[in-house]
C-alpha atoms as a PDB file:
ATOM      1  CA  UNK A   1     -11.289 -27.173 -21.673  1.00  0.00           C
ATOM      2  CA  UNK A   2     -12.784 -23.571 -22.006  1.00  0.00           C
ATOM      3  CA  UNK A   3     -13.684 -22.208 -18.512  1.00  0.00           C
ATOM      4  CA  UNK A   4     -17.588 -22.455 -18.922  1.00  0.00           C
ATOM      5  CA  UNK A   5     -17.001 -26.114 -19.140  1.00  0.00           C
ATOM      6  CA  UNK A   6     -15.309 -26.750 -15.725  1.00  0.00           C
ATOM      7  CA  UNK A   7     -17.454 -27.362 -12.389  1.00  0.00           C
ATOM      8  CA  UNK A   8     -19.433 -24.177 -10.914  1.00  0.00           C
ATOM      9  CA  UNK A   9     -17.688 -23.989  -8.332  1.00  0.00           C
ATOM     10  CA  UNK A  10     -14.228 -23.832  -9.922  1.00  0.00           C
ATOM     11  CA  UNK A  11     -15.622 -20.923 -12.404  1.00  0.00           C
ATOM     12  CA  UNK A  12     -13.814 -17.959 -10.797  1.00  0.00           C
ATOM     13  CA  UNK A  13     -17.054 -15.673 -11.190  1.00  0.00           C
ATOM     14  CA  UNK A  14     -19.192 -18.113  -9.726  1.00  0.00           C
ATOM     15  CA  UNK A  15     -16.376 -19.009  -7.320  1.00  0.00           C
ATOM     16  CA  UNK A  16     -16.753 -14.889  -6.081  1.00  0.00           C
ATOM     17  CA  UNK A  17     -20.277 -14.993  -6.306  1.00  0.00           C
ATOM     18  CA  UNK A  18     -20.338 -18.022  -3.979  1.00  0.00           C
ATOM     19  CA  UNK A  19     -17.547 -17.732  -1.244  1.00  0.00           C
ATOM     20  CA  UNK A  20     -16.109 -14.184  -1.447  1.00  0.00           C
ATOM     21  CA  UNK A  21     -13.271 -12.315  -3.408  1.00  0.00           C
ATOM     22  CA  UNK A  22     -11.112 -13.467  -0.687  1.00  0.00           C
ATOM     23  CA  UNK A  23     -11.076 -17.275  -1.462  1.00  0.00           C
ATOM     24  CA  UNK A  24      -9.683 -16.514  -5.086  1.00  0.00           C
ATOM     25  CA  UNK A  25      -6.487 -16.698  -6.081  1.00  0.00           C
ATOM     26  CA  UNK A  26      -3.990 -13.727  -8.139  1.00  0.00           C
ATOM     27  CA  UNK A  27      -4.621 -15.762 -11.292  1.00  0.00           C
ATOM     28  CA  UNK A  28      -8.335 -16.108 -10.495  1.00  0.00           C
ATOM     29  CA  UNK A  29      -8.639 -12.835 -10.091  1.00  0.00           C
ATOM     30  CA  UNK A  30      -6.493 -11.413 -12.506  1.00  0.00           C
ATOM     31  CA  UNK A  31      -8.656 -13.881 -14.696  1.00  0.00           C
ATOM     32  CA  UNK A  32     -11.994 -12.100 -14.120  1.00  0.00           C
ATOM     33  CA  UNK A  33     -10.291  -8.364 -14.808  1.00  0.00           C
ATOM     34  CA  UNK A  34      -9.217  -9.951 -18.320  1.00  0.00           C
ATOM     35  CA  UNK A  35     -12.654 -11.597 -18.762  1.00  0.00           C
ATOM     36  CA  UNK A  36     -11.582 -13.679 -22.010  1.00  0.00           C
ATOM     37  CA  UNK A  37      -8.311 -15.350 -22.474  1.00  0.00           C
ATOM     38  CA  UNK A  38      -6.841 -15.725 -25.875  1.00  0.00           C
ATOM     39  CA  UNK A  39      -6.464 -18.225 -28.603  1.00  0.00           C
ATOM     40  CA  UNK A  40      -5.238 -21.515 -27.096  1.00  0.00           C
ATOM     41  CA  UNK A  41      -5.178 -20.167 -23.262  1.00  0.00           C
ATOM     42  CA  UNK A  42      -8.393 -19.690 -21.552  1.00  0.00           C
ATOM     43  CA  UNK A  43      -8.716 -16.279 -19.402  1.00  0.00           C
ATOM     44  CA  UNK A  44      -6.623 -18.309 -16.047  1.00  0.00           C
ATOM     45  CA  UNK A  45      -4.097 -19.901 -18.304  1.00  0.00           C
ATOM     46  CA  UNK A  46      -3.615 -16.616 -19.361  1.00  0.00           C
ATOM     47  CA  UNK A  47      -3.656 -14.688 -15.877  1.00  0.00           C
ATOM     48  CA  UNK A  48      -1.037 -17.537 -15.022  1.00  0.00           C
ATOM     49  CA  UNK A  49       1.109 -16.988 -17.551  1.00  0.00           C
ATOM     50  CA  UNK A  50       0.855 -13.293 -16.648  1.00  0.00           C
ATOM     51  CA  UNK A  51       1.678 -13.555 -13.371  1.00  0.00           C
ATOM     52  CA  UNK A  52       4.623 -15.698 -14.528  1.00  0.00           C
ATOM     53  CA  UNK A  53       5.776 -13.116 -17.048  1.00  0.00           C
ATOM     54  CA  UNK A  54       5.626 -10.210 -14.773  1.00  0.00           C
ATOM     55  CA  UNK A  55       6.953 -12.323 -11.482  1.00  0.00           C
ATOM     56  CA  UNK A  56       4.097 -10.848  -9.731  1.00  0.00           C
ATOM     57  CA  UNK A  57       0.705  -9.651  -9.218  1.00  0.00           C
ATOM     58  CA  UNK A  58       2.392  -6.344  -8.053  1.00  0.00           C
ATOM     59  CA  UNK A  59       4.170  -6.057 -10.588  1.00  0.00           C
ATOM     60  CA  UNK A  60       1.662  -6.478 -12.861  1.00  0.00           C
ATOM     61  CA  UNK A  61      -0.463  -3.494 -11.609  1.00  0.00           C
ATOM     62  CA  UNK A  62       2.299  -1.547 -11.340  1.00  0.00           C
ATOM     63  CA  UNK A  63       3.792  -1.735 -15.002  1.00  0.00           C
ATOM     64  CA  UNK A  64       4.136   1.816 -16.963  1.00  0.00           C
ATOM     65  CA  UNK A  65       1.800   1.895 -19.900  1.00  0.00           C
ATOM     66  CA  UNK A  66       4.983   0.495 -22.458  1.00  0.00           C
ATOM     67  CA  UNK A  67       5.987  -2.902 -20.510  1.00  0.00           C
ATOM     68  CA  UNK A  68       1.623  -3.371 -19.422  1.00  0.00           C
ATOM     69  CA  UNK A  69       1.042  -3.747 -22.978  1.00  0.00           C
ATOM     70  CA  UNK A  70       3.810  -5.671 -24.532  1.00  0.00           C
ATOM     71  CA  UNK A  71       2.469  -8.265 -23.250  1.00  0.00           C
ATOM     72  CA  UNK A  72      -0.018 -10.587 -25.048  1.00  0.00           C
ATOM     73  CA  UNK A  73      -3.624 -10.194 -24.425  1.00  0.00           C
ATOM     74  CA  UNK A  74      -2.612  -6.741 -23.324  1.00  0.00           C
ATOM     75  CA  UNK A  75      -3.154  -3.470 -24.582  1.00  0.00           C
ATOM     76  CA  UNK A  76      -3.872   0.586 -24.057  1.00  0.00           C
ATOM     77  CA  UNK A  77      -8.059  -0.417 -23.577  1.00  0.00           C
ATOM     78  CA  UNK A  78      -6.913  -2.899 -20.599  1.00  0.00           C
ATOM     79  CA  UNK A  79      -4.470  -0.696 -19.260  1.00  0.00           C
ATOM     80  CA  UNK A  80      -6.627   2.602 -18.892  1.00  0.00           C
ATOM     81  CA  UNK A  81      -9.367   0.086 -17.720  1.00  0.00           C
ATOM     82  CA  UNK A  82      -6.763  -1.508 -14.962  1.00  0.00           C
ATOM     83  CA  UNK A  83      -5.904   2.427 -13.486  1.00  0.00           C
ATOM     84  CA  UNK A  84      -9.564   3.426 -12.989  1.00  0.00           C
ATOM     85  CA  UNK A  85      -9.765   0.526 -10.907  1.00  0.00           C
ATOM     86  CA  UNK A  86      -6.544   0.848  -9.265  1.00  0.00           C
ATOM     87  CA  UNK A  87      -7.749   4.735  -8.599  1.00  0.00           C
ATOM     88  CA  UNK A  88     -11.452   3.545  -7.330  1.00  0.00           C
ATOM     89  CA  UNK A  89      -9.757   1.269  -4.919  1.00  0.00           C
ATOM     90  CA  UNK A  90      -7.298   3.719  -3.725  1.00  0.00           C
ATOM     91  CA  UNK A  91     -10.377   6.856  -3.361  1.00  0.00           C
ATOM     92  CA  UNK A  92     -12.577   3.913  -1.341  1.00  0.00           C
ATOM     93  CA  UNK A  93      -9.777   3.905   1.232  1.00  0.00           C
ATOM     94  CA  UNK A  94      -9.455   7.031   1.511  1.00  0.00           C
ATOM     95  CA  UNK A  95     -12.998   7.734   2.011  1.00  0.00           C
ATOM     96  CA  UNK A  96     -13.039   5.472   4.775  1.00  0.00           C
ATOM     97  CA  UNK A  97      -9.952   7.184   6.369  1.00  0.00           C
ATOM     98  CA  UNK A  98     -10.848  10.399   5.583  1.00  0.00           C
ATOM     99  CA  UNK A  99     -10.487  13.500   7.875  1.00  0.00           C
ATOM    100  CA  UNK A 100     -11.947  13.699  11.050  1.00  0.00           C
ATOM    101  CA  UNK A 101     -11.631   9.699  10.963  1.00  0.00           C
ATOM    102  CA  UNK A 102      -9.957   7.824  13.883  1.00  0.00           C
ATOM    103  CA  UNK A 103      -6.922   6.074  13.396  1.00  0.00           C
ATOM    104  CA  UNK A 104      -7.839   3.452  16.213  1.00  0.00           C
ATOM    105  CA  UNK A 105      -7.530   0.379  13.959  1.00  0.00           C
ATOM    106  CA  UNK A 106      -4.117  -0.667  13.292  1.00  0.00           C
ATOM    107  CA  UNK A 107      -5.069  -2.834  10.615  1.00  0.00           C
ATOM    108  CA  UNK A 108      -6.465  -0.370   8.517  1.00  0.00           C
ATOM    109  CA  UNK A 109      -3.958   2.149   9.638  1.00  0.00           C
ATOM    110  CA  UNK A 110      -1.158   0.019   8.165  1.00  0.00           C
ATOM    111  CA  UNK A 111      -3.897  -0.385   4.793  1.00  0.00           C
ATOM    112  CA  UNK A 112      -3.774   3.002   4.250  1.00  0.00           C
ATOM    113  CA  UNK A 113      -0.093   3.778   4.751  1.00  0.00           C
ATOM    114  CA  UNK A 114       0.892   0.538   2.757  1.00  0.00           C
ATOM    115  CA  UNK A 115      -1.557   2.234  -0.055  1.00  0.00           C
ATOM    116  CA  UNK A 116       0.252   5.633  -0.047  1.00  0.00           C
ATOM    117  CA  UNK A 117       3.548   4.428   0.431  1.00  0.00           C
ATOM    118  CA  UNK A 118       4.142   1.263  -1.035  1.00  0.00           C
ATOM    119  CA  UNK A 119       4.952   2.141  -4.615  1.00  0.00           C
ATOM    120  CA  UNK A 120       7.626   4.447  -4.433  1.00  0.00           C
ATOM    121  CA  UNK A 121      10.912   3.324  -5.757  1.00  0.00           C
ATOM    122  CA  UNK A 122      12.945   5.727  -3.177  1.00  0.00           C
ATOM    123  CA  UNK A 123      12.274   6.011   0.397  1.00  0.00           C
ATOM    124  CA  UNK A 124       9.727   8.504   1.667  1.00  0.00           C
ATOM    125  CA  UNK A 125       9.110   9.025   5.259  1.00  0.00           C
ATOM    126  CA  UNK A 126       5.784  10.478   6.086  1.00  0.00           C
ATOM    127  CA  UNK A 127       3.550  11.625   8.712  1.00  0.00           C
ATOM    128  CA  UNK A 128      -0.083  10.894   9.848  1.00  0.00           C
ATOM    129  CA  UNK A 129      -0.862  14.263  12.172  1.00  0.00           C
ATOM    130  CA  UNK A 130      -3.541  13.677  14.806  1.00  0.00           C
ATOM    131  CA  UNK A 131      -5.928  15.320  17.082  1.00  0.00           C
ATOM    132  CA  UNK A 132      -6.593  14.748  20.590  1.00  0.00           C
ATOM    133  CA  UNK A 133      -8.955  12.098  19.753  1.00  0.00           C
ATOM    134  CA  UNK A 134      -6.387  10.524  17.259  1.00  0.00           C
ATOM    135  CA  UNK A 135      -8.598  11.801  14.362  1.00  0.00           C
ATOM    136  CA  UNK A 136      -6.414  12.500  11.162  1.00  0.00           C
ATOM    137  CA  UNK A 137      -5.651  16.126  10.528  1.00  0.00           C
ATOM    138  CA  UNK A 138      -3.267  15.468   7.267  1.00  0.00           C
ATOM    139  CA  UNK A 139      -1.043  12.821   6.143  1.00  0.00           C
ATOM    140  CA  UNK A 140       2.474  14.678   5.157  1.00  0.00           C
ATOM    141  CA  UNK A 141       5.061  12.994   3.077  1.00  0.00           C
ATOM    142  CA  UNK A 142       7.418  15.134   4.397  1.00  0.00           C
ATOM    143  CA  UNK A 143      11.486  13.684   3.210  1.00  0.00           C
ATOM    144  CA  UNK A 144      12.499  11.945  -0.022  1.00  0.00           C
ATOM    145  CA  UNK A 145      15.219  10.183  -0.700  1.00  0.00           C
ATOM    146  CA  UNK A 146      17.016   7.164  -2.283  1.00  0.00           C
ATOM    147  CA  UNK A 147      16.288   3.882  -2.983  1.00  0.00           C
ATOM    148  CA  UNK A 148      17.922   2.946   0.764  1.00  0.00           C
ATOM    149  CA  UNK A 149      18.170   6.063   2.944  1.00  0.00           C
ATOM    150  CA  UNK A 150      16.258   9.091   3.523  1.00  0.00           C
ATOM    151  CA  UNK A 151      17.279  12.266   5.549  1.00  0.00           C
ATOM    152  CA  UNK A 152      14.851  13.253   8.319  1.00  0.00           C
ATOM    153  CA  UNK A 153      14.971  16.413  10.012  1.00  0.00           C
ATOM    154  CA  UNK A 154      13.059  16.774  13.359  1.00  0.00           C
ATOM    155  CA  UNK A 155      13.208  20.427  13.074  1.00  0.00           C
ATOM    156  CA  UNK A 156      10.517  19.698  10.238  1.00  0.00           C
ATOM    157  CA  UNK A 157       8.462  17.403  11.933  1.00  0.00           C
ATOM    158  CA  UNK A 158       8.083  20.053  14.789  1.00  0.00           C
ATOM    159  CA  UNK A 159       7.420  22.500  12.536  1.00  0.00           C
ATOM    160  CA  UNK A 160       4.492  20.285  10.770  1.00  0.00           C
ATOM    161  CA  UNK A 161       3.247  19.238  13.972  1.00  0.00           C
ATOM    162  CA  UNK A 162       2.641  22.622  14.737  1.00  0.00           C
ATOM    163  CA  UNK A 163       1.526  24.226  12.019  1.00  0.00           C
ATOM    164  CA  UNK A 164      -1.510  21.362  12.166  1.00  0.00           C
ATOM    165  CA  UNK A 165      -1.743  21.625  15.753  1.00  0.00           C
ATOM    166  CA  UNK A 166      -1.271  18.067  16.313  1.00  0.00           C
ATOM    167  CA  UNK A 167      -1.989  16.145  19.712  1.00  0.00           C
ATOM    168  CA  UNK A 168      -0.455  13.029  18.184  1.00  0.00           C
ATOM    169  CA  UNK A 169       1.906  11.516  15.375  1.00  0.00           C
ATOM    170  CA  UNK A 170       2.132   8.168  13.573  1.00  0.00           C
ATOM    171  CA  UNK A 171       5.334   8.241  11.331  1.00  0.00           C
ATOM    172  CA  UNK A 172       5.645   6.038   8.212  1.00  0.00           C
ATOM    173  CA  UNK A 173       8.532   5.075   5.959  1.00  0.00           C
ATOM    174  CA  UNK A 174       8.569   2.349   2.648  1.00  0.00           C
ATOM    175  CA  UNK A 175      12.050   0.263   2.333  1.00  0.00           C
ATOM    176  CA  UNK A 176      11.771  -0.054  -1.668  1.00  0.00           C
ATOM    177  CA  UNK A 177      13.999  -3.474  -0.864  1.00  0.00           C
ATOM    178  CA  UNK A 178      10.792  -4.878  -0.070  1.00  0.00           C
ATOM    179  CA  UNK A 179      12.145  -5.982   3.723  1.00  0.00           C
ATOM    180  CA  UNK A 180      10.296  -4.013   6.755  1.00  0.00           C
ATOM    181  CA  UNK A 181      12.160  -4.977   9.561  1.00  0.00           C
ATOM    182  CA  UNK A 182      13.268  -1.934  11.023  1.00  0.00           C
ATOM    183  CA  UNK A 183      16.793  -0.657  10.769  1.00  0.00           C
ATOM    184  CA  UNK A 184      18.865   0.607  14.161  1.00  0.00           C
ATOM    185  CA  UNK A 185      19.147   4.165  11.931  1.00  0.00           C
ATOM    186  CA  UNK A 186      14.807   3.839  11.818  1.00  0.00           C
ATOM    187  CA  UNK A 187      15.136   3.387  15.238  1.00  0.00           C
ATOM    188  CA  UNK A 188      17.366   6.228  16.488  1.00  0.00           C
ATOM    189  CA  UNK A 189      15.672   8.906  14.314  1.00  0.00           C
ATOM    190  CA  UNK A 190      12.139   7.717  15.565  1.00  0.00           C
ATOM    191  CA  UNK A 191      14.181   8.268  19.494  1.00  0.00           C
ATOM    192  CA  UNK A 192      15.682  11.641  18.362  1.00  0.00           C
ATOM    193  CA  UNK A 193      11.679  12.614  16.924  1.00  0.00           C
ATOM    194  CA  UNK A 194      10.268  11.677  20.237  1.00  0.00           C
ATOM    195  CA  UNK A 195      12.212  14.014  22.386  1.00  0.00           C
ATOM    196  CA  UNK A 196      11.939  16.682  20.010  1.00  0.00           C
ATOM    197  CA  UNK A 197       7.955  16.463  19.618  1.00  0.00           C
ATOM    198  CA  UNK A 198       8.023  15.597  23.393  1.00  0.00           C
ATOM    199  CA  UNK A 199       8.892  19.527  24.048  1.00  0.00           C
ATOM    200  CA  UNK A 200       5.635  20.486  22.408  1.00  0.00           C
ATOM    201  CA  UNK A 201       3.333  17.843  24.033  1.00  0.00           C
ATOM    202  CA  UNK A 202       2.864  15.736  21.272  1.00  0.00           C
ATOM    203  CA  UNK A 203       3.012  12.185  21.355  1.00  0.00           C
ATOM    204  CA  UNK A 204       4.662   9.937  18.929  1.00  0.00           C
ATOM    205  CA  UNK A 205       1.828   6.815  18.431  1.00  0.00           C
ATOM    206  CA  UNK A 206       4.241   4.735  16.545  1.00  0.00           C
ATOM    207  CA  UNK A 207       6.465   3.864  13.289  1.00  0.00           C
ATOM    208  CA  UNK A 208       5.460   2.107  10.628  1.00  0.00           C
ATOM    209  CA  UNK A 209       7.434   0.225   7.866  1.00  0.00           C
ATOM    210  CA  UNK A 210       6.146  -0.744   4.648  1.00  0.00           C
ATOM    211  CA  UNK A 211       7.878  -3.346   2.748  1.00  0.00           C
ATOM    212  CA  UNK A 212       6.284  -5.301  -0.072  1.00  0.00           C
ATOM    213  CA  UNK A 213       3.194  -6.642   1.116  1.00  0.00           C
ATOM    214  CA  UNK A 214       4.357  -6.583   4.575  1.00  0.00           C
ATOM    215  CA  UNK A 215       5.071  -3.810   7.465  1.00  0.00           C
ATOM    216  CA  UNK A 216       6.671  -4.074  10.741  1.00  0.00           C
ATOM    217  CA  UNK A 217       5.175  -1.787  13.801  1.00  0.00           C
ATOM    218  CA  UNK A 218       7.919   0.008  16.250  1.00  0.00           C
ATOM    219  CA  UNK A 219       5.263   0.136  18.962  1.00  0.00           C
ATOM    220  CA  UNK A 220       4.702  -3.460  19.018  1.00  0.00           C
ATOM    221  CA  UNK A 221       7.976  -4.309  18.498  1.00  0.00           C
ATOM    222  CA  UNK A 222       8.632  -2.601  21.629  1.00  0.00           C
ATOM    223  CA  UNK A 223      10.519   0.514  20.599  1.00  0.00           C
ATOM    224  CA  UNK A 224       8.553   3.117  21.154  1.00  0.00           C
END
């Protein structure tokens, strides 16, 4: 049965028109981006399929151009048309977390470092810098490393923190293995940061970690 056919409030654009993006599902979404399905699969038996393929809706957005459009129903006009939107969503974050902005609201703290940090296949720590009134000043990535381990140096961090004159510091690191929960190394190196950034007045806000589609806070966790 070809989608136009089923109830109006099963129709995934009438569905979003109705209730909200956030009552759809990946497929029913996905669905909408593809806008027509192909012959013998209607645009959600095709977003299904999809999602089954790739093993993910992740995974899906974040194929190379090759592996995107092996994949039937695919191809070069729906990738370049899946990265502007990929890019708009990323440059609407920002603009709400832009400088000068507070970071006062956890939730959309952990947004924006999920968004910047998420899609690295090696670990990257990183720094939000922060005024007195917890306003960003820059977010650093400051260390690379592997897919499990990164060095940090707090010699670097002290040196960052002053050069921006920062009041305040909210450190964030991805675990490509997808699991956030924080390692004893993660916690020891966010210790050994604190007393060093102690010595110039600054104060360490927390420590973030980004796993796949989940992070774990070091604040509320109690370690900081």
């Amino acid at each position: 049965m070809a989608i136009r056919d089923w109830p109006a409030n099963e129709r995934p654009r009438e569905k979003l028109l109705l209730s909200g993006a956030g009552t759809l599902s990946d497929a029913e979404l996905l669905a909408i981006f593809l806008r027509t399905g192909v012959a013998g699969l209607s645009a959600v038996d095709l977003a299904r399929k999809l999602l089954s393929d790739f093993g993910s809706l992740r995974a899906l957005l974040e194929a190379d151009q090759p592996t995107f459009c092996q994949h039937h129903g695919l191809g070069k006009a729906k990738f370049v048309q899946l990265q502007a939107v990929l890019e708009m969503g990323r440059r609407h974050l920002e603009s709400t977390l832009s400088r000068g902005d507070a970071f006062t609201d956890a939730a959309t703290t952990r947004q924006y470092l999920q968004r910047q940090l998420r899609h690295f296949n090696h670990e990257v720590f990183a720094c939000l810098f922060l005024d007195t009134r917890h306003r960003l000043i820059s977010f650093d990535p400051l260390f690379h490393g592997t897919i499990d381990s990164a060095s940090v140096y707090p010699r670097e961090v002290v040196k960052a923190a002053l050069k921006h004159h920062a009041a305040a510091v909210i450190f964030a690191h991805n675990h490509p293995s997808g699991i956030a929960e924080p390692s004893q190394a993660d916690i020891q190196i966010t210790q050994r940061l604190q007393q060093a950034l102690s010595l110039i007045d600054v104060r360490v806000l927390d420590h973030i970690i980004i796993g796949d589609g989940d992070t774990r806070s070091l604040a509320q966790l109690g370690k900081i």
